[in-house]
Protein backbone atom coordinates (compact mmCIF):
# COMPACT_ATOMS: atom_id res chain seq x y z
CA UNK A 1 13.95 -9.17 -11.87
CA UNK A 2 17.13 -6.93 -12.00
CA UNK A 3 14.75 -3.75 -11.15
CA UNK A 4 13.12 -5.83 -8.09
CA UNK A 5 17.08 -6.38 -7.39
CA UNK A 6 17.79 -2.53 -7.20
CA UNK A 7 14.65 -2.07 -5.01
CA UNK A 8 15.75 -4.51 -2.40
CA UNK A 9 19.78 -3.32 -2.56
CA UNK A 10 18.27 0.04 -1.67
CA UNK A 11 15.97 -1.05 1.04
CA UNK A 12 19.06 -2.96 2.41
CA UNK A 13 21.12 -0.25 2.27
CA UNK A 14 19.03 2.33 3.51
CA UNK A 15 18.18 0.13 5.98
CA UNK A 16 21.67 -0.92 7.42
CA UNK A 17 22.27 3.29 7.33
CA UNK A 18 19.82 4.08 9.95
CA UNK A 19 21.38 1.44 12.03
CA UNK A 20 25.29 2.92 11.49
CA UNK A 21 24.25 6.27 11.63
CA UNK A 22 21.28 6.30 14.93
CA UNK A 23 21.01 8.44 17.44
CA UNK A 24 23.59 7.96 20.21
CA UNK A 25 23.11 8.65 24.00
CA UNK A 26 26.31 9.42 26.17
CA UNK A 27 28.13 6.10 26.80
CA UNK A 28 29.24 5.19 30.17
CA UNK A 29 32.78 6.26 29.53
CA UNK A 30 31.36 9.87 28.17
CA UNK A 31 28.89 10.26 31.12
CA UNK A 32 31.99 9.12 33.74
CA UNK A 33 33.77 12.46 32.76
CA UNK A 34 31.04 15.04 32.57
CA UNK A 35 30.51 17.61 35.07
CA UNK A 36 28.78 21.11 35.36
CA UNK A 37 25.03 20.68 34.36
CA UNK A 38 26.16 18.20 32.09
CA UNK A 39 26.49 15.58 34.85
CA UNK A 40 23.36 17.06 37.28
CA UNK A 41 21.10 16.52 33.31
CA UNK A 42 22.34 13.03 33.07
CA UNK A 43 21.81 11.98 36.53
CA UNK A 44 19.03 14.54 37.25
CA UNK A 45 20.03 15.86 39.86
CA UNK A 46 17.73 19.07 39.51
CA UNK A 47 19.38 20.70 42.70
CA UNK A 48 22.54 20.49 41.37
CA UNK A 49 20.98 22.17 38.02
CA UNK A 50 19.24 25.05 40.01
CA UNK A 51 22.12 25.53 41.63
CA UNK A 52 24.39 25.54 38.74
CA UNK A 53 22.13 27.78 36.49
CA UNK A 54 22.49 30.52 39.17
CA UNK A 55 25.94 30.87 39.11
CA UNK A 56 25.94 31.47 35.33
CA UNK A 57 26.78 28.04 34.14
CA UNK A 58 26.17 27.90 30.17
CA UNK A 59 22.89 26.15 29.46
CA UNK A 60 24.13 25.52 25.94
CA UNK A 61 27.16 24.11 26.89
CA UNK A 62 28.18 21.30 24.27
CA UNK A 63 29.66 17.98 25.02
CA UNK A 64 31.95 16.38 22.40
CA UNK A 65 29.19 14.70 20.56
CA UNK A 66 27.18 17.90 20.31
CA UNK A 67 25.19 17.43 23.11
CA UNK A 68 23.53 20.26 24.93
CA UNK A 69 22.67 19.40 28.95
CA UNK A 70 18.95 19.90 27.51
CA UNK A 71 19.60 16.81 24.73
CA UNK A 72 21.73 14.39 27.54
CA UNK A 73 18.80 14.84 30.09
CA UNK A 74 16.41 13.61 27.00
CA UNK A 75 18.39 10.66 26.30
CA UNK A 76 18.05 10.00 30.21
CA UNK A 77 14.29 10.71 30.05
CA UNK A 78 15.09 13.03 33.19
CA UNK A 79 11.76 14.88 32.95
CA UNK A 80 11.64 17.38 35.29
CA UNK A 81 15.28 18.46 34.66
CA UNK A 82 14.18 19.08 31.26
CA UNK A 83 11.36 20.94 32.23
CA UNK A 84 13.78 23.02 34.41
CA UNK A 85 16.66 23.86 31.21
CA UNK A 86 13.67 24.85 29.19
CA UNK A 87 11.82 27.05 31.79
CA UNK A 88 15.31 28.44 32.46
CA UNK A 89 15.62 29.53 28.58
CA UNK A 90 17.18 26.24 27.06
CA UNK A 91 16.80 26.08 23.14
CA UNK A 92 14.30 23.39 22.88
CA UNK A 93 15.09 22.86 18.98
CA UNK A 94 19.07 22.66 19.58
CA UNK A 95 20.56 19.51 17.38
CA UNK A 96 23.23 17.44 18.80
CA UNK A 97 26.03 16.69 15.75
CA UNK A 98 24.20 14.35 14.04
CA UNK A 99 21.08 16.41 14.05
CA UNK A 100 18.83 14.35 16.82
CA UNK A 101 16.96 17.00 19.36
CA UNK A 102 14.97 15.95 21.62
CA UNK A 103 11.60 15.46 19.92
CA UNK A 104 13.45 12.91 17.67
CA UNK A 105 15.01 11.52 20.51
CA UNK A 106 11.98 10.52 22.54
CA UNK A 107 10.18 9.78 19.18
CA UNK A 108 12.57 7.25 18.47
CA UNK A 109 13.07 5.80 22.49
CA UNK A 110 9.27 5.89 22.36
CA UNK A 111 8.84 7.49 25.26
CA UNK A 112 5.39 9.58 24.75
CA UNK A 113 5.72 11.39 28.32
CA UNK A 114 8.47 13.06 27.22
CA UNK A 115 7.40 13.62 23.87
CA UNK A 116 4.24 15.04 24.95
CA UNK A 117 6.47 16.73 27.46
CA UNK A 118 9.04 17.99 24.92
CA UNK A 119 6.08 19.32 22.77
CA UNK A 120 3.96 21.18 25.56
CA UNK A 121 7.22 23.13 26.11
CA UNK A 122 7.70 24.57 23.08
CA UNK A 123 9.75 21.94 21.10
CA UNK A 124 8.47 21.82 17.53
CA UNK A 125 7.58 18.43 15.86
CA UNK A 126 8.65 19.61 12.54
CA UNK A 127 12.57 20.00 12.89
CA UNK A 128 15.03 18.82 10.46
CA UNK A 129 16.55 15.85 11.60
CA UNK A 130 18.87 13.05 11.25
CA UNK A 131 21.87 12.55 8.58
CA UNK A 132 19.36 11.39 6.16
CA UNK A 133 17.12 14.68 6.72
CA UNK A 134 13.55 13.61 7.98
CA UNK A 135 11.77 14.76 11.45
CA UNK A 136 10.72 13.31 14.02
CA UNK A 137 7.11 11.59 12.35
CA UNK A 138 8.96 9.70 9.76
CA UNK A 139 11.49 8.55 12.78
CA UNK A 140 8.62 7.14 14.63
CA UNK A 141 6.45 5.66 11.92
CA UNK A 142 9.73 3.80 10.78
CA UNK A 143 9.81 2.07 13.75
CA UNK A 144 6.26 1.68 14.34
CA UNK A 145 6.20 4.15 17.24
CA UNK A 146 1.97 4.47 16.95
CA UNK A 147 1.69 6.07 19.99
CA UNK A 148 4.59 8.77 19.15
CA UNK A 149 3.02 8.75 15.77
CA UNK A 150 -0.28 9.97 16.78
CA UNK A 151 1.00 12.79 19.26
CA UNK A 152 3.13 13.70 16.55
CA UNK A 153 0.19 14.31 14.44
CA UNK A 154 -1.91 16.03 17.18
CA UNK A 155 0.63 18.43 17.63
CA UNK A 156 1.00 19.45 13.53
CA UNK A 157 3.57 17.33 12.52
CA UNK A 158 3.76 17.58 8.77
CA UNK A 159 2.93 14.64 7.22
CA UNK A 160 4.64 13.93 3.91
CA UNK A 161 7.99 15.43 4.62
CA UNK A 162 10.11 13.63 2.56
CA UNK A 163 13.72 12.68 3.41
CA UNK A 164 17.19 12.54 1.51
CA UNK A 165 16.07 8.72 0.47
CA UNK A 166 12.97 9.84 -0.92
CA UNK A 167 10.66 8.26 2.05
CA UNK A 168 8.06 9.82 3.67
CA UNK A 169 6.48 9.17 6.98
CA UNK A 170 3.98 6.65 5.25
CA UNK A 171 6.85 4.94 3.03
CA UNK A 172 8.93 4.42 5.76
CA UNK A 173 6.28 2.61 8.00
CA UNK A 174 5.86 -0.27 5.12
CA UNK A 175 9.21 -0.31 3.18
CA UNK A 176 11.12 -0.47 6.76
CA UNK A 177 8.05 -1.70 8.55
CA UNK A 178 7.52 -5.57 9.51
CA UNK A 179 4.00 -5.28 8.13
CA UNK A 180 3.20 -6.31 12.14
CA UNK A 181 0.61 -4.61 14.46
CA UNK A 182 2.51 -1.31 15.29
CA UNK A 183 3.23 -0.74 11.82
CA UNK A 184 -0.22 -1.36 10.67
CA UNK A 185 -1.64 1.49 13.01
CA UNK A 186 0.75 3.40 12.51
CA UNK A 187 0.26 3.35 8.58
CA UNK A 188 -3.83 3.77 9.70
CA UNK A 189 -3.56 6.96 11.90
CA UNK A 190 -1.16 8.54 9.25
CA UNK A 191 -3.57 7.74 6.18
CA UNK A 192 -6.66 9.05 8.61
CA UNK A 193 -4.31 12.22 8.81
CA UNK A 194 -4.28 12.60 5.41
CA UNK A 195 -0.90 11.19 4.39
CA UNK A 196 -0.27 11.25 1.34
CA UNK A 197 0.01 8.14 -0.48
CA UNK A 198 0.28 8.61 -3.96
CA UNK A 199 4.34 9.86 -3.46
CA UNK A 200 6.35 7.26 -4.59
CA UNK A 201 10.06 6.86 -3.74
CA UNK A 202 13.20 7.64 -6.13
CA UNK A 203 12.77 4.44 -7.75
CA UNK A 204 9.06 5.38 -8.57
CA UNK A 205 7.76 3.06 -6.45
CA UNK A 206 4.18 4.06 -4.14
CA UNK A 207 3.74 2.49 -0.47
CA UNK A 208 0.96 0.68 -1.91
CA UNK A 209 2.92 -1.00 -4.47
CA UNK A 210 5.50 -1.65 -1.41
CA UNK A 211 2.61 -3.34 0.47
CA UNK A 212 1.71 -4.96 -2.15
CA UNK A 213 5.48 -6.47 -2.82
CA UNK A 214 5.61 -7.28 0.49
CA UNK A 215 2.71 -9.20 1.36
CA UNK A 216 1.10 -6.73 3.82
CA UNK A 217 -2.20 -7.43 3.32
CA UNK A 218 -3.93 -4.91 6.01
CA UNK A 219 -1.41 -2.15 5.27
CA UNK A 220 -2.24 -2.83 1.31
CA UNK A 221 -5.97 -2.62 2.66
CA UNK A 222 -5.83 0.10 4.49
CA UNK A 223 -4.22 1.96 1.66
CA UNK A 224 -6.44 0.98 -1.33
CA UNK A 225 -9.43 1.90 0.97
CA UNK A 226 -8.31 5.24 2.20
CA UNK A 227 -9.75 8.50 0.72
């Protein structure tokens, strides 16, 4: 019972982490006092951009959370600005200061256009993100992001990156999972990937015995029938 105890405190904890420590787009009060391509990303206002970009303005330009104009227009979902910054020579990969780009970003907002966007551009899928050191697949599959999951995977994500709490893609889809729909396919298209489920956590622990713990009958299906 104690060592079920520890499990749960660091589920909890790990869990009440990646809600103090998310990604953050500009607030109102930031986004009130930009200007430059800063302000034409957010708003995208892509003659503003065109215009700007011509007279030298720096494309890398950084707000005061780390934000390049490329990483504000993501959290805006301004597509064709951000088609414009990275046809214009924007750094695709650039981390804002607590290591989001945009891949992660529109992983986690579930927004596959951009994604799929982000990733036809040049972005790469396997970045290190996040203050807890994982990439963009394990942000998705912890929220049950199938569709960002799979695109993910299309485009070579790798699949059993493991982060700075010892989770994986795979572990973080059932220990932070709801066991629910989204969850479930997203646990099926990463064990048809090949996912790797026999990496257990720090406390030894596999997703299947997770599942199992749980109650997630279809995820602890899926798992035990999986090649």
């Amino acid at each position: 019972m104690k060592y079920l105890f520890t499990v749960s405190a660091v589920i909890a904890f790990a869990t009440g982490a990646h809600s103090a420590l998310a990604q953050t787009a500009p607030s109102a009060t930031e986004a009130s006092a930009y200007d430059g391509l800063h302000e034409a990303a957010h708003i995208g206002d892509t003659d503003a951009i065109q215009t700007l970009l011509k007279s030298g303005a720096d494309i890398e330009l950084r707000d005061g959370a780390g934000r390049t104009p490329l990483i504000v227009a993501a959290f805006a979902s301004n597509d064709e600005t951000i088609e414009i910054l990275a046809n214009a020579g924007a750094d695709l990969n650039a981390l804002e200061s607590r290591a989001y780009d945009i891949v992660t970003i529109s992983a986690v907002a579930d927004d596959v256009e951009l994604l799929d966007l982000a990733l036809a551009l040049g972005a790469s899928p396997n970045n290190i993100t996040s203050p807890y050191v994982g990439n963009a697949l394990i942000a998705a599959a912890h929220l049950g992001h199938h569709e960002a999951v799979k695109s993910l995977i299309k485009n070579d994500a790798k699949l059993d990156h493991v982060n700075n709490l010892g989770w994986t893609a795979l572990m973080e889809a059932v220990v932070l999972g709801n066991g629910g729909p989204a969850h479930i396919e997203t646990v099926k298209l990463l064990l048809e990937a090949g996912a790797d489920k026999s990496i257990a956590d720090k406390q030894g622990l596999t997703p299947l015995q997770h599942a199992q713990s749980s109650g997630y009958s279809e995820i602890v299906r899926l798992i035990e029938e999986s090649n």
